[in-house]
C-alpha atoms as a PDB file:
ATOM      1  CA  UNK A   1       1.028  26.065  -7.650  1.00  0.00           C
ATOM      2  CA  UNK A   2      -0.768  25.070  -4.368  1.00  0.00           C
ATOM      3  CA  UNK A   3       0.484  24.211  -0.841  1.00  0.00           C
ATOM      4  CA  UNK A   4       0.669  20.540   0.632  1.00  0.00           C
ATOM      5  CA  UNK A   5      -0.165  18.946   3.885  1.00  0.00           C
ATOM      6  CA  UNK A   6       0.849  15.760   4.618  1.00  0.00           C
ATOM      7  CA  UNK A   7      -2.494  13.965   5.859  1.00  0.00           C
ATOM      8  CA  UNK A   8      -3.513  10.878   4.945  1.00  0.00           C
ATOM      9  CA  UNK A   9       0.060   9.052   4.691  1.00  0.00           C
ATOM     10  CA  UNK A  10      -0.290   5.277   4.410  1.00  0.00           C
ATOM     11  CA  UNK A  11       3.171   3.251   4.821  1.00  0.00           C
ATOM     12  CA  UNK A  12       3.620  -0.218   5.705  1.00  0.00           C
ATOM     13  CA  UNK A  13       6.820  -1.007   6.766  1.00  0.00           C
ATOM     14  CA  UNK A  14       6.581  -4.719   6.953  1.00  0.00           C
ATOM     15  CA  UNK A  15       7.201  -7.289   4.778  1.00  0.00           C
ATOM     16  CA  UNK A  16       3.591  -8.726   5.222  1.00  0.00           C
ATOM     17  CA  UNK A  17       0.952 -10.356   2.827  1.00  0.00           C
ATOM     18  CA  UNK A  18      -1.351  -7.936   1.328  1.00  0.00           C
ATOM     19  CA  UNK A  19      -4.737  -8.406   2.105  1.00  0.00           C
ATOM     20  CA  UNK A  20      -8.044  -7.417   0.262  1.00  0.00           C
ATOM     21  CA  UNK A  21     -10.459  -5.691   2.037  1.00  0.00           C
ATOM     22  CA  UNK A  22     -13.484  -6.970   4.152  1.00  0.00           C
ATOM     23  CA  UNK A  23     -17.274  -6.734   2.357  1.00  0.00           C
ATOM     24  CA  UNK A  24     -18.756  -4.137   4.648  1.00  0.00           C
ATOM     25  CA  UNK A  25     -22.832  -3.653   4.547  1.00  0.00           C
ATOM     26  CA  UNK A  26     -23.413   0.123   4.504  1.00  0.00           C
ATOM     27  CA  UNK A  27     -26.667   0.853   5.889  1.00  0.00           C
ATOM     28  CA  UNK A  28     -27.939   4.474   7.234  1.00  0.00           C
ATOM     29  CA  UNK A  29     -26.060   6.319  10.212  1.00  0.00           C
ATOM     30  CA  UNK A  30     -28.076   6.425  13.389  1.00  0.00           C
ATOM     31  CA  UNK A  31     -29.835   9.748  13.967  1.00  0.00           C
ATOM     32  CA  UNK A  32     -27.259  12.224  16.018  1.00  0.00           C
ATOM     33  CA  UNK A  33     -28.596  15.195  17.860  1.00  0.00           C
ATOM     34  CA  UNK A  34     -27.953  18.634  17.289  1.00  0.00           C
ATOM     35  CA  UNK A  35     -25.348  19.356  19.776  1.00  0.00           C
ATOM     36  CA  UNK A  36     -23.342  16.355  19.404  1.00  0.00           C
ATOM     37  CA  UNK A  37     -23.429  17.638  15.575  1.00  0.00           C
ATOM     38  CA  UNK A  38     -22.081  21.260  16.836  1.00  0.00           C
ATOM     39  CA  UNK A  39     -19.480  20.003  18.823  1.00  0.00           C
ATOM     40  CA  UNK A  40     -18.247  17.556  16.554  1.00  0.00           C
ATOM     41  CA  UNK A  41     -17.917  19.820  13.805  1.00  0.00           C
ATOM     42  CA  UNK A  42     -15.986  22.560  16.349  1.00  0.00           C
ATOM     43  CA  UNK A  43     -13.948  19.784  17.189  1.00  0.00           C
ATOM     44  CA  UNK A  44     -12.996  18.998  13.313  1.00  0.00           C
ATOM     45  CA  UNK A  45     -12.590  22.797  13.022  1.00  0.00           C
ATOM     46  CA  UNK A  46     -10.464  23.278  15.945  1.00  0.00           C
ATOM     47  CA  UNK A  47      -7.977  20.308  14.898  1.00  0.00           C
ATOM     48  CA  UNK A  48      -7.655  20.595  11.106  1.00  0.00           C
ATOM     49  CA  UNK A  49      -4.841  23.108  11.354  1.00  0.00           C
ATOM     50  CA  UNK A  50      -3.134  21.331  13.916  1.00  0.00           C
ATOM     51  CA  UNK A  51      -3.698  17.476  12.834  1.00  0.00           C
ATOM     52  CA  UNK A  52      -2.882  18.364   9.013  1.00  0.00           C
ATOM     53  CA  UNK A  53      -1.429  22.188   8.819  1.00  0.00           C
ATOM     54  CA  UNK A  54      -4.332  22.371   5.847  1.00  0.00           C
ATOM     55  CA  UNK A  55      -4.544  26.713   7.171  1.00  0.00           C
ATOM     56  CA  UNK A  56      -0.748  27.396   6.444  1.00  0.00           C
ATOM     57  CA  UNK A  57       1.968  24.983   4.949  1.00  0.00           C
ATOM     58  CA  UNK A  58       3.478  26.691   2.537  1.00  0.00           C
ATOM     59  CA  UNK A  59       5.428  23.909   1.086  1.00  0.00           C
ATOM     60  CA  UNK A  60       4.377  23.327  -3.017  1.00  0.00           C
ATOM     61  CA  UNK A  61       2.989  20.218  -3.851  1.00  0.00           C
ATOM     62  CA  UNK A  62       5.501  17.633  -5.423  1.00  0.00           C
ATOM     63  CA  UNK A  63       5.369  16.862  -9.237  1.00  0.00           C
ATOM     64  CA  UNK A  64       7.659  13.915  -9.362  1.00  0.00           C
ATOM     65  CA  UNK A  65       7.679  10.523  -7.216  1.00  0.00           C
ATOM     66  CA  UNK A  66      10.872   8.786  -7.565  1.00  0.00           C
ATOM     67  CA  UNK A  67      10.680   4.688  -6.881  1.00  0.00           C
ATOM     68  CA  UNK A  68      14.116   2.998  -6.238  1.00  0.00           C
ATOM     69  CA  UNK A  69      14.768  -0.643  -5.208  1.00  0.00           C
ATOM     70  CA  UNK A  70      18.254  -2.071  -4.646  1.00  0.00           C
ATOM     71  CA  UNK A  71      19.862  -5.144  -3.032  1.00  0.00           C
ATOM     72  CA  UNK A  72      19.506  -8.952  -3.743  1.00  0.00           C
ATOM     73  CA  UNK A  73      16.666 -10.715  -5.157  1.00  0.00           C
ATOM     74  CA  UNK A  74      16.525 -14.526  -6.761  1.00  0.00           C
ATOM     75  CA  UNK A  75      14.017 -13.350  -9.447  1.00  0.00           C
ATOM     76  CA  UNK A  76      12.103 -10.566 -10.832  1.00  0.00           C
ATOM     77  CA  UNK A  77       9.828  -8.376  -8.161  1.00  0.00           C
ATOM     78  CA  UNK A  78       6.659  -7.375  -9.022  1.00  0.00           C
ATOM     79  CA  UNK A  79       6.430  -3.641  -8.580  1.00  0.00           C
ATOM     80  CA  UNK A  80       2.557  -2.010  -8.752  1.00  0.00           C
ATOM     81  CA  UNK A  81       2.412   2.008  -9.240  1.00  0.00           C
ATOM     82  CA  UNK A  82      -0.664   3.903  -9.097  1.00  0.00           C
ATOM     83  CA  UNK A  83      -1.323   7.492  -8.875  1.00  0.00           C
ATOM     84  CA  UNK A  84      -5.089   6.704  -9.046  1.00  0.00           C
ATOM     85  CA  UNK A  85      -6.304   5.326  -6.331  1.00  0.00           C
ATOM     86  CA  UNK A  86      -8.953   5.577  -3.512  1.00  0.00           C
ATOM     87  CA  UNK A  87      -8.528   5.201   0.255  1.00  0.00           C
ATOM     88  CA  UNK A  88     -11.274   2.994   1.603  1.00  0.00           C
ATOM     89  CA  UNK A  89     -11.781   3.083   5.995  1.00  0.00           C
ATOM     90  CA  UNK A  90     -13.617   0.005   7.381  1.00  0.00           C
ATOM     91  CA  UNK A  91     -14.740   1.841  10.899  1.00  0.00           C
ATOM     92  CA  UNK A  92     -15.665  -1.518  12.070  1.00  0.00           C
ATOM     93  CA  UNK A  93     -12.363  -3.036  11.566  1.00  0.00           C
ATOM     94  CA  UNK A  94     -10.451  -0.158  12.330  1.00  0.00           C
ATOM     95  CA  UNK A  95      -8.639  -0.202   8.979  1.00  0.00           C
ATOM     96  CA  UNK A  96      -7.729   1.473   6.127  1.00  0.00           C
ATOM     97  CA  UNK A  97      -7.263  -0.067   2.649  1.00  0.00           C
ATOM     98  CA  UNK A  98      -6.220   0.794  -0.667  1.00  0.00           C
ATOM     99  CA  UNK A  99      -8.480   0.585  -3.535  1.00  0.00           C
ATOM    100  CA  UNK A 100      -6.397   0.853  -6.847  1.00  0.00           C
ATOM    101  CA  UNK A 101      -8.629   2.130  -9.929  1.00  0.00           C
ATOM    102  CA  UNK A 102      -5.796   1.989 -12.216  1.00  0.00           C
ATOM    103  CA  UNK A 103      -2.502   0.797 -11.781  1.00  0.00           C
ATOM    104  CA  UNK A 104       0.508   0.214 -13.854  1.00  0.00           C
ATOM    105  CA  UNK A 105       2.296  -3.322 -13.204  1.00  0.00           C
ATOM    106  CA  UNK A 106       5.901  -4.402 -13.799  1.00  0.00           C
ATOM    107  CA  UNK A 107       8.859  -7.085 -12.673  1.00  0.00           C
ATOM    108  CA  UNK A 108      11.783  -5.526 -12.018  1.00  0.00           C
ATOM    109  CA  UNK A 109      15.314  -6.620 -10.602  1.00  0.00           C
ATOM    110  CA  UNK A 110      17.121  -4.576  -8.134  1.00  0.00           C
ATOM    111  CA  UNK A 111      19.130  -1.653  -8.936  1.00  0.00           C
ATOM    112  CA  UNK A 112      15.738   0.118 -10.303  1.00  0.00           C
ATOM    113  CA  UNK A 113      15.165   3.477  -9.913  1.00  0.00           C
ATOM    114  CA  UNK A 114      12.266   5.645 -12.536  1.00  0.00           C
ATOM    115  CA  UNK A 115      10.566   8.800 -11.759  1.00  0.00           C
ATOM    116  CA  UNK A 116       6.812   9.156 -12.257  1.00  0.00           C
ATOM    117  CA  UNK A 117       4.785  12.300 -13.349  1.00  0.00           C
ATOM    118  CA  UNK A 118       2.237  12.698 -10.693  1.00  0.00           C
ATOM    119  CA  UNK A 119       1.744  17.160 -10.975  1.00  0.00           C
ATOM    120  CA  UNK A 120      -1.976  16.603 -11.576  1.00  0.00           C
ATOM    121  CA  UNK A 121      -2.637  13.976  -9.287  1.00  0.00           C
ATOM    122  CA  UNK A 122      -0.188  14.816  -6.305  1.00  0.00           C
ATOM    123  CA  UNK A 123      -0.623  11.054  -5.030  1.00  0.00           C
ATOM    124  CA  UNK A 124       1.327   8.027  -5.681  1.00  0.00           C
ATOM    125  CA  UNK A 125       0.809   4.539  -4.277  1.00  0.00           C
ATOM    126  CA  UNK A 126       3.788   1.310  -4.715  1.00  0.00           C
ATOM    127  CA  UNK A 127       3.407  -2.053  -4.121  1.00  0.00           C
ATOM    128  CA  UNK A 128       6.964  -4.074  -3.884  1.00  0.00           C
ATOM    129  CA  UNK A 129       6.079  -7.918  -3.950  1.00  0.00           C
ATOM    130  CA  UNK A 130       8.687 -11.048  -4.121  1.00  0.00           C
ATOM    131  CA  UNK A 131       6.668 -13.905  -5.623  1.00  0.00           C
ATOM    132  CA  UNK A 132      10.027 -16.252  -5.686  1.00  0.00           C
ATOM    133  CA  UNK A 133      10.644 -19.388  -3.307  1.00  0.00           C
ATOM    134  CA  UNK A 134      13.930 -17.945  -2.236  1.00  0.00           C
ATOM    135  CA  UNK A 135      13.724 -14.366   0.020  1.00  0.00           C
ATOM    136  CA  UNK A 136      15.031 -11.229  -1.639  1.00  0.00           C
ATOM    137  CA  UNK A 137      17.036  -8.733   0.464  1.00  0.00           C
ATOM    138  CA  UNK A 138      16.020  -5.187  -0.805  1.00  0.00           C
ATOM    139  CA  UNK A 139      15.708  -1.883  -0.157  1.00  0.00           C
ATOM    140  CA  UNK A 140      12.685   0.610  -0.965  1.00  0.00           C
ATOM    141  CA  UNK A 141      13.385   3.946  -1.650  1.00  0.00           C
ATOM    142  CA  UNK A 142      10.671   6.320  -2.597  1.00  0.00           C
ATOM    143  CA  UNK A 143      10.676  10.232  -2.616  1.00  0.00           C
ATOM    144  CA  UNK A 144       8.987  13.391  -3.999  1.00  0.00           C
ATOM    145  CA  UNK A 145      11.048  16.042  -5.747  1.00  0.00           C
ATOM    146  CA  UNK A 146      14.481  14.682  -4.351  1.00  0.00           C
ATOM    147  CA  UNK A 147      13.261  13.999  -0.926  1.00  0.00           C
ATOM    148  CA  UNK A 148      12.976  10.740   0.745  1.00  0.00           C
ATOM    149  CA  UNK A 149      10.148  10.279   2.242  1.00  0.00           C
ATOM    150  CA  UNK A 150      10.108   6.685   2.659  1.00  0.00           C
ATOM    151  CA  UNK A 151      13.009   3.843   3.189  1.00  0.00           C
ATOM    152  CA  UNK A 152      12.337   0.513   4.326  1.00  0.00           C
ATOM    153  CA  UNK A 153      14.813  -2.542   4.144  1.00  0.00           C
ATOM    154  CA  UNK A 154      13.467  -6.064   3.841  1.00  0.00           C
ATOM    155  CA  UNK A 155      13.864  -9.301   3.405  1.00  0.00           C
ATOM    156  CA  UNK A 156      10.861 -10.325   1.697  1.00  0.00           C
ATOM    157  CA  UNK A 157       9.942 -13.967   2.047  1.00  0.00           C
ATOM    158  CA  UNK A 158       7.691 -15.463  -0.678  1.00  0.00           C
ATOM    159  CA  UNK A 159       4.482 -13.418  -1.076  1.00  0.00           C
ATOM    160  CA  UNK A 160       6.151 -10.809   1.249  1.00  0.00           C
ATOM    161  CA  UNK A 161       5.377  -7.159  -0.001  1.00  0.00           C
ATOM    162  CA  UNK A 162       6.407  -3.609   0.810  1.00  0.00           C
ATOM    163  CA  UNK A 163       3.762  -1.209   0.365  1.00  0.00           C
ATOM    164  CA  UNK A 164       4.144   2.976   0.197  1.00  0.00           C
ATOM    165  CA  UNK A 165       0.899   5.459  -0.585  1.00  0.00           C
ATOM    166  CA  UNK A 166       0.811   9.400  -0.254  1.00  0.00           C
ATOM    167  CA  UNK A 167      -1.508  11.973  -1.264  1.00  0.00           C
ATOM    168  CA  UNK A 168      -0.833  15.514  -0.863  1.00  0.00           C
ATOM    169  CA  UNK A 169      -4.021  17.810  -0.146  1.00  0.00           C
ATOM    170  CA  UNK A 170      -3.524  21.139  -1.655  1.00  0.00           C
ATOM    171  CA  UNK A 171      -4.961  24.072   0.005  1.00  0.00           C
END
């Protein structure tokens, strides 16, 4: 079983519109010198262990993501699960998006919990949007091998989404 660090979390908290992502024009990287190259990479090198504990967390990756919504909502939810996905970094915008490249889709009604397989992939993305007229008051529970690791409460107007990703980098 490998070990787990816990870079590249995505969670959005808010109850927000999701967007899609900006077209981007990729074109070639501007030639960088030698020594900014050097230092750059010593930088990386010197941070890794720090920024993400890659060198020594000892904690084993989780095989089981755990999705649980409760509280009040005037129709169905649409919940989106994925645990194959792609994150996508516009450097120009500063952002990072999701890209889903398969995802499973359901509506649900609060008081709806169901546990997910995800040992080989050891990522999990969820999507929690109300498309009804009226709000829905709910909470978003979502954890790996019995442990929360994310809990938001909302009141999600119409179009109003929660949205949870992790991946777990093994070392």
């Amino acid at each position: 079983m490998g070990k787990t660090s816990r870079c590249g979390r995505l969670a959005g908290g808010s109850a927000t519109r999701t967007a899609e992502p900006p077209r981007v024009r990729v074109g070639p990287r501007p030639a960088v010198g030698e020594a900014a190259r050097v230092v750059a990479a010593a930088v990386v090198f010197a941070l890794a262990p720090v920024g993400c504990g890659l060198l020594n967390d000892d904690q084993p990756l989780p095989s089981t993501a755990r999705v649980e919504i409760t509280g009040d909502a005037p129709d169905a939810l649409e919940l989106v699960t994925s645990d194959d996905f792609l994150r996508v970094q516009n450097f120009d915008a500063g952002a990072t998006y999701t890209q889903l490249l398969q995802a499973d889709t359901a509506f649900v009604r609060p008081d709806f919990t169901r546990a997910y397989e995800i040992e080989g992939t050891h990522r999990f993305f969820v999507r929690l949007t109300n498309h009804s007229l009226m709000a829905a008051e709910i909470i978003l529970s979502v954890s790996f091998d019995g442990k929360v690791e994310y809990l938001q409460r909302a009141s999600l107007s119409e179009g109003g989404a929660l949205e949870f990703s992790e991946v777990f980098f093994g070392t």
